[in-house]
Protein backbone atom coordinates (compact mmCIF):
# COMPACT_ATOMS: atom_id res chain seq x y z
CA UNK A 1 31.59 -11.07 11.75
CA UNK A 2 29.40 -14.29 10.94
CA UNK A 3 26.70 -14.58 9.12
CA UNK A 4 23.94 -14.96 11.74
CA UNK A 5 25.80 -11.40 13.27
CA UNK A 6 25.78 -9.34 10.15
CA UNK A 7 22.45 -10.51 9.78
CA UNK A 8 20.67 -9.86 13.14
CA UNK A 9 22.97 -6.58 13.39
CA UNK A 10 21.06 -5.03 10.33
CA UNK A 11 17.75 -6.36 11.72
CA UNK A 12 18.22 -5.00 15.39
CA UNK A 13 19.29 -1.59 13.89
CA UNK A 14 16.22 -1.83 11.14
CA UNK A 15 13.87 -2.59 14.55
CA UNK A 16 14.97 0.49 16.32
CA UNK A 17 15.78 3.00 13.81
CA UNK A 18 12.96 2.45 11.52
CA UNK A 19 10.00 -0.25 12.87
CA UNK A 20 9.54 1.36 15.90
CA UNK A 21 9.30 5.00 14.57
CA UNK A 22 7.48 4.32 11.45
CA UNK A 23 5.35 0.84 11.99
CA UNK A 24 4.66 0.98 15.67
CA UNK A 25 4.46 4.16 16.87
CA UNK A 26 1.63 5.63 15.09
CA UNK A 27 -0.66 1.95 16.07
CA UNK A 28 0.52 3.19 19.57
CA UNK A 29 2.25 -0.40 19.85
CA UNK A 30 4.82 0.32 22.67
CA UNK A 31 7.67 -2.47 22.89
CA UNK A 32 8.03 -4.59 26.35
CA UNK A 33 11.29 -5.02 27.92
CA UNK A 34 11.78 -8.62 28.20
CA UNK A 35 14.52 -10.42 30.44
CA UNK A 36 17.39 -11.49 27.74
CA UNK A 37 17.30 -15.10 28.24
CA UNK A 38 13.09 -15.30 28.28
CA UNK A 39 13.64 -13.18 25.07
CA UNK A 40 16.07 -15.46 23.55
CA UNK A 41 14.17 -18.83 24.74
CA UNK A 42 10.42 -16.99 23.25
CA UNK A 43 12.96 -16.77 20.08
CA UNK A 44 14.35 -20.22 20.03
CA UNK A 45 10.80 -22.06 21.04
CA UNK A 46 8.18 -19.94 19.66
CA UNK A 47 9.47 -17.84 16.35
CA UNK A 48 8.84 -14.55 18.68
CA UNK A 49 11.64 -11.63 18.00
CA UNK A 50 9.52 -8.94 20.31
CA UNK A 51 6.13 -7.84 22.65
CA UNK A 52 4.32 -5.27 22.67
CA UNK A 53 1.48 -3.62 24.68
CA UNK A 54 -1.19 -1.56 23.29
CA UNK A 55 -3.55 -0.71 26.37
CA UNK A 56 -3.91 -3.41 27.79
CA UNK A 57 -3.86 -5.70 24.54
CA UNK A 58 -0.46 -7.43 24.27
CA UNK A 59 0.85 -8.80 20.75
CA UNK A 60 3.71 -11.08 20.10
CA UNK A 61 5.40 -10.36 16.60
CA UNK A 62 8.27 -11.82 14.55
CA UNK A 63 10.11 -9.69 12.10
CA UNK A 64 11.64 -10.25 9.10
CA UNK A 65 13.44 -6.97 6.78
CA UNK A 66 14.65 -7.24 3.27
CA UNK A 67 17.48 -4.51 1.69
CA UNK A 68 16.16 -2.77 -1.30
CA UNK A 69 17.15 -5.46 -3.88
CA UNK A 70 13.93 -7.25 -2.54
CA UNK A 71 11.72 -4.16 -3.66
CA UNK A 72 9.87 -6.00 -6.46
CA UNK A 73 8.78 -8.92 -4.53
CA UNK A 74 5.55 -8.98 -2.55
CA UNK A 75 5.46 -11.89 -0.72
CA UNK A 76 7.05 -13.28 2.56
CA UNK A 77 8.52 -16.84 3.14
CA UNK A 78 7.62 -19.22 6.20
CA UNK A 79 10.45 -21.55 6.35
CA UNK A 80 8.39 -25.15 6.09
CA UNK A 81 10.59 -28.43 6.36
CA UNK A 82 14.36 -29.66 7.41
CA UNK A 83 14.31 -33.35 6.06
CA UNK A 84 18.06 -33.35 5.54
CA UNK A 85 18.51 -32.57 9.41
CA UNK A 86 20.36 -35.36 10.76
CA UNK A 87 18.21 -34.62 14.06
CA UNK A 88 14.46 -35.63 13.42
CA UNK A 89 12.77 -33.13 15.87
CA UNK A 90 14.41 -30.61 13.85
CA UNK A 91 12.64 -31.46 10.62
CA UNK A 92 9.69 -29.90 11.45
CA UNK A 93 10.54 -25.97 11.03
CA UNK A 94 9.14 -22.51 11.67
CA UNK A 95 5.87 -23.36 10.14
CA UNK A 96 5.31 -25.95 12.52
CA UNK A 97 6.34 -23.92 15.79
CA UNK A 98 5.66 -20.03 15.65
CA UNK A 99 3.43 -18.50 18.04
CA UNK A 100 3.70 -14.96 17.57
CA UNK A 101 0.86 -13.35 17.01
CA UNK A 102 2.01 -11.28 13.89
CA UNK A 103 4.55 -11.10 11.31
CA UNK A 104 5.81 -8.01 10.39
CA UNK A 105 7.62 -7.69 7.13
CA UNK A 106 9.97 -4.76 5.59
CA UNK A 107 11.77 -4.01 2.61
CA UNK A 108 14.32 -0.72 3.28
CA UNK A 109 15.04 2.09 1.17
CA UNK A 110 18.81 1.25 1.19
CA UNK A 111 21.30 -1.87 0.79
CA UNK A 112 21.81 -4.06 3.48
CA UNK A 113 25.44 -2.95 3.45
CA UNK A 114 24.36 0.60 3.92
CA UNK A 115 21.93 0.28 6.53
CA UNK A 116 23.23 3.27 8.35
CA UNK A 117 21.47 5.29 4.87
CA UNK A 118 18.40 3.99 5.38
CA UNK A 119 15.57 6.38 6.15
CA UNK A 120 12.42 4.83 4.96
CA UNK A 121 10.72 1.43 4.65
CA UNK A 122 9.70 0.97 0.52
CA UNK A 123 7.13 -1.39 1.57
CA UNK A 124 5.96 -3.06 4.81
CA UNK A 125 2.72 -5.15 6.26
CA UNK A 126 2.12 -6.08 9.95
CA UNK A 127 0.64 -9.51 8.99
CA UNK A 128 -1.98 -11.16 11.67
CA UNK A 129 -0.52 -14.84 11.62
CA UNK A 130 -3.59 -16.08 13.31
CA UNK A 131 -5.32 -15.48 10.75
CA UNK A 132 -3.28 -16.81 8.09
CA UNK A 133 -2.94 -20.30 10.36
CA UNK A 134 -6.76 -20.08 10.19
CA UNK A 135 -7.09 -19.82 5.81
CA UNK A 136 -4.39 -22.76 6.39
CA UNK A 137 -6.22 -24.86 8.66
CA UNK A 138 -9.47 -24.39 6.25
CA UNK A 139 -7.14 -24.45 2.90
CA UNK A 140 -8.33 -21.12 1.60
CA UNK A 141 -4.42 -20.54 1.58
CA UNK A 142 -2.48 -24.42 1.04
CA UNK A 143 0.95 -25.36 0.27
CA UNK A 144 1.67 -27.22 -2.64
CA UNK A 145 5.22 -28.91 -3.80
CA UNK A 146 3.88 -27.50 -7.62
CA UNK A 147 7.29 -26.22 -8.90
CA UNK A 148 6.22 -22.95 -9.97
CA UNK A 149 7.69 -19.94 -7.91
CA UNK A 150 5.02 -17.90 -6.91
CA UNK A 151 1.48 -17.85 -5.52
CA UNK A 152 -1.72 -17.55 -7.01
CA UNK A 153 -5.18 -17.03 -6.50
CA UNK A 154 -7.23 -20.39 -7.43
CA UNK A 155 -10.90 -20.98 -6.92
CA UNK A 156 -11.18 -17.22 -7.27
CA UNK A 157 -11.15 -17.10 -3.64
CA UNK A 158 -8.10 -19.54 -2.39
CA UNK A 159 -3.88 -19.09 -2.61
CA UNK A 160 -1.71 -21.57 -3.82
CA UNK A 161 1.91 -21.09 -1.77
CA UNK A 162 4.43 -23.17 -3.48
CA UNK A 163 6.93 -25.22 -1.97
CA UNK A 164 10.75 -24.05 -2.33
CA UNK A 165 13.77 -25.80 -1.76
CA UNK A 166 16.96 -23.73 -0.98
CA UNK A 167 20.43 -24.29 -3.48
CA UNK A 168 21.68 -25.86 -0.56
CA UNK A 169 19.18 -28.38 0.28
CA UNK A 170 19.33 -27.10 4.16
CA UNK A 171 15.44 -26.77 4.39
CA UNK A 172 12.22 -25.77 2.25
CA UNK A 173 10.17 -22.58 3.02
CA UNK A 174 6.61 -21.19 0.97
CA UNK A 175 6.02 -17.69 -0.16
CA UNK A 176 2.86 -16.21 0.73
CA UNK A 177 1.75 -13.19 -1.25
CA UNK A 178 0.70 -9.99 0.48
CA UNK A 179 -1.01 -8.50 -2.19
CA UNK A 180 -3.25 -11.39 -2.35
CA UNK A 181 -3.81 -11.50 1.21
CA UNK A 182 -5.00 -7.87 1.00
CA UNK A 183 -7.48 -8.60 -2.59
CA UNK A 184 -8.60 -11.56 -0.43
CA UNK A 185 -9.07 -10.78 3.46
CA UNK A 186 -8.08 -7.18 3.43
CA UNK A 187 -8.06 -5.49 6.83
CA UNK A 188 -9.38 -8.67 8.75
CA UNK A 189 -5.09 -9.91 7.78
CA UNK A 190 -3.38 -7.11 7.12
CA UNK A 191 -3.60 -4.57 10.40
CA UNK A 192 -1.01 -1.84 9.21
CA UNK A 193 0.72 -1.57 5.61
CA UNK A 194 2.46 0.28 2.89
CA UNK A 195 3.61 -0.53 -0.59
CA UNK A 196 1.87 -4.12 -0.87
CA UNK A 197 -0.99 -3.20 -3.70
């Protein structure tokens, strides 16, 4: 099995075994049945991996789950830039093109290998993406090419994200800490989470 199929196997079984049972059931978030290929294509276009309905409030979210290795970290990454893509419209990456309306993030109680064990999330935030476009758009939360590895609070009230290259040289992505996000903006960015202190 590839790559790309080992990888979206553990995150469809991580979606239905444990999000939708632990994260979205008790917000009362019910998932919507989308058509395959508008699922796909909302995937592709938009960085949006499922909908859901609440009443009659609908929310777009992307996911993204971690094996237990990634316990001690407490960020999440937005991939940022492609400049070695030999295509230019493909340069500009996630960052740039997602839509959904939140980003859910999950670290499992088991190894990604053992999946199947898994009966608990360690940690996990439903992150409102709006907002965190809006402390971009206003730099109260910027991206700098700094070389440290992690974020901090600046200013007392701002995050620095640094920039981060992957070994390969594929594409860049920035870390964005939840715990800050919560010390910061609490509830008004964070609508459900666990773990992230």
């Amino acid at each position: 099995m590839s790559k790309y199929n080992n990888d979206k196997a553990f995150t469809d079984y991580v979606h239905k075994s444990l999000a939708l049972p632990i994260i979205y059931k008790p917000l009362q978030w019910t998932e919507v049945q989308l058509r395959k290929d508008y699922a796909k294509y909302i995937d592709m276009m938009d960085g949006i991996d499922y909908v859901f309905r609440n009443g009659n409030a609908i929310m777009s979210v992307q996911e993204r789950f971690r094996e237990s290795k990634y316990k001690d970290y407490s960020d999440f990454t937005i991939r940022y830039r492609r400049d070695n893509n030999t295509l230019k419209e493909r340069h500009e990456s996630e960052y740039y093109k997602m839509k959904a309306h939140y980003f859910t993030y999950g670290i499992i109680n088991s190894s990604k290998h053992k999946v199947e064990n898994s009966t608990d999330f360690i940690k996990y935030a439903i992150i409102n993406l709006k907002k965190v476009y809006e402390k971009l758009d206003s730099k109260a939360i910027f991206v700098s090419d700094n070389r440290k590895n992690t974020c901090e609070i600046v200013d007392g009230n701002r995050i620095e994200c640094p920039v981060k290259y992957n070994t390969d040289g594929s594409s860049s992505f920035f870390p964005i800490d939840i715990a800050y996000l919560i010390q910061l903006w609490g509830k008004d960015m964070i609508v459900a989470q666990k773990g992230f202190y």
